[in-house]
Protein backbone atom coordinates (compact mmCIF):
# COMPACT_ATOMS: atom_id res chain seq x y z
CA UNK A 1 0.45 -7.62 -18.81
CA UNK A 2 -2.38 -5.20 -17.74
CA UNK A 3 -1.87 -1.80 -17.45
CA UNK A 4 -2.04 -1.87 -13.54
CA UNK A 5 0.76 -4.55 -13.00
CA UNK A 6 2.96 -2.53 -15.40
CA UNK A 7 2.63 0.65 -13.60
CA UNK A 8 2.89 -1.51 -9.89
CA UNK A 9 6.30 -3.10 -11.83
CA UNK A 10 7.37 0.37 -12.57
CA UNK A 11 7.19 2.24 -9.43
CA UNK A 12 8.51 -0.75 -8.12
CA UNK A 13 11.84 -0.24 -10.11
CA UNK A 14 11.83 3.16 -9.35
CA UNK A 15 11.16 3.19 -5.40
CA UNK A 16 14.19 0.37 -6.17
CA UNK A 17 16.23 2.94 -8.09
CA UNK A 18 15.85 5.82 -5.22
CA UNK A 19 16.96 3.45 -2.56
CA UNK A 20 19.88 2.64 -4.91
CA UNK A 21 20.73 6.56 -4.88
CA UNK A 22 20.13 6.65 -1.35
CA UNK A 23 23.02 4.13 -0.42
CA UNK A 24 25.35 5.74 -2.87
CA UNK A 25 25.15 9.34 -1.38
CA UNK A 26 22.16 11.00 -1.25
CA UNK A 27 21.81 10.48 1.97
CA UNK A 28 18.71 13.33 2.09
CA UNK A 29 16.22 10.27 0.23
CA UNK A 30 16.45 7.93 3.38
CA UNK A 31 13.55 9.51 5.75
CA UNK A 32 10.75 9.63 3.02
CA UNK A 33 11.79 6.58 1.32
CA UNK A 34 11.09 4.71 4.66
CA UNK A 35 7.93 6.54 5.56
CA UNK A 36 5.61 3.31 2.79
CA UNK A 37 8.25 0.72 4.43
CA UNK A 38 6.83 1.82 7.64
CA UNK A 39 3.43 2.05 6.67
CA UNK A 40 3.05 -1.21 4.60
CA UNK A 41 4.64 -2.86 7.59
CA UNK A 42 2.17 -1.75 10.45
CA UNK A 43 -0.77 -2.39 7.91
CA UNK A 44 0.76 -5.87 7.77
CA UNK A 45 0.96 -6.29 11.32
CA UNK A 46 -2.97 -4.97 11.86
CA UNK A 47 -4.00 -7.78 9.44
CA UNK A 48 -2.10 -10.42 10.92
CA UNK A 49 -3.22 -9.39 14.29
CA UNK A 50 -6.75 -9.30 13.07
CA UNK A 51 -6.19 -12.86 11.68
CA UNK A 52 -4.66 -14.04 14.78
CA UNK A 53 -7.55 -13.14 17.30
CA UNK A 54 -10.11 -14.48 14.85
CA UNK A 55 -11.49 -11.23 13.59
CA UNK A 56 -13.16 -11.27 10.31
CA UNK A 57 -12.90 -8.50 8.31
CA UNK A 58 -16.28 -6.49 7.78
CA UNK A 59 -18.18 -6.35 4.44
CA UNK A 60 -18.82 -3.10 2.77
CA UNK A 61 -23.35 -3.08 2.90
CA UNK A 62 -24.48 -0.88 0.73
CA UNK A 63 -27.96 0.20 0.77
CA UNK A 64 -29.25 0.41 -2.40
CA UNK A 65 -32.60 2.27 -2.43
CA UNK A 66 -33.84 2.81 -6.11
CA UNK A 67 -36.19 5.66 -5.30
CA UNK A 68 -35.95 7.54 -8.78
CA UNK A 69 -33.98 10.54 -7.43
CA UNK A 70 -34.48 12.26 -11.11
């Protein structure tokens, strides 16, 4: 497993773990633990929007000028 999966697995189980605390009494952990529910959610919907009217997402164009800037 690559480092960056283990660490996504990990917060994972502790975002997991918080929201555990959170329905056993610390009530306090509810507001900011919904705040990235939120979030991820209306990102989802933007895509899926996107998607739906037939936008295609833009590519990145870099300019890449080589003009020997030393």
């Amino acid at each position: 497993m690559s480092v960056r999966r283990a660490t996504f697995a990990f917060l994972v189980v502790v975002y997991v773990f918080l929201w555990f605390l959170a329905a056993h009494g610390a009530r306090q952990l509810v507001a900011p633990l919904t705040v990235p529910l939120v979030l991820a959610a209306l990102v989802a919907a933007g895509i899926a929007l996107d998607r739906f009217i037939g936008i295609t997402p833009r590519r990145p164009k870099f300019k890449d000028d080589d003009h020997g800037d030393a």
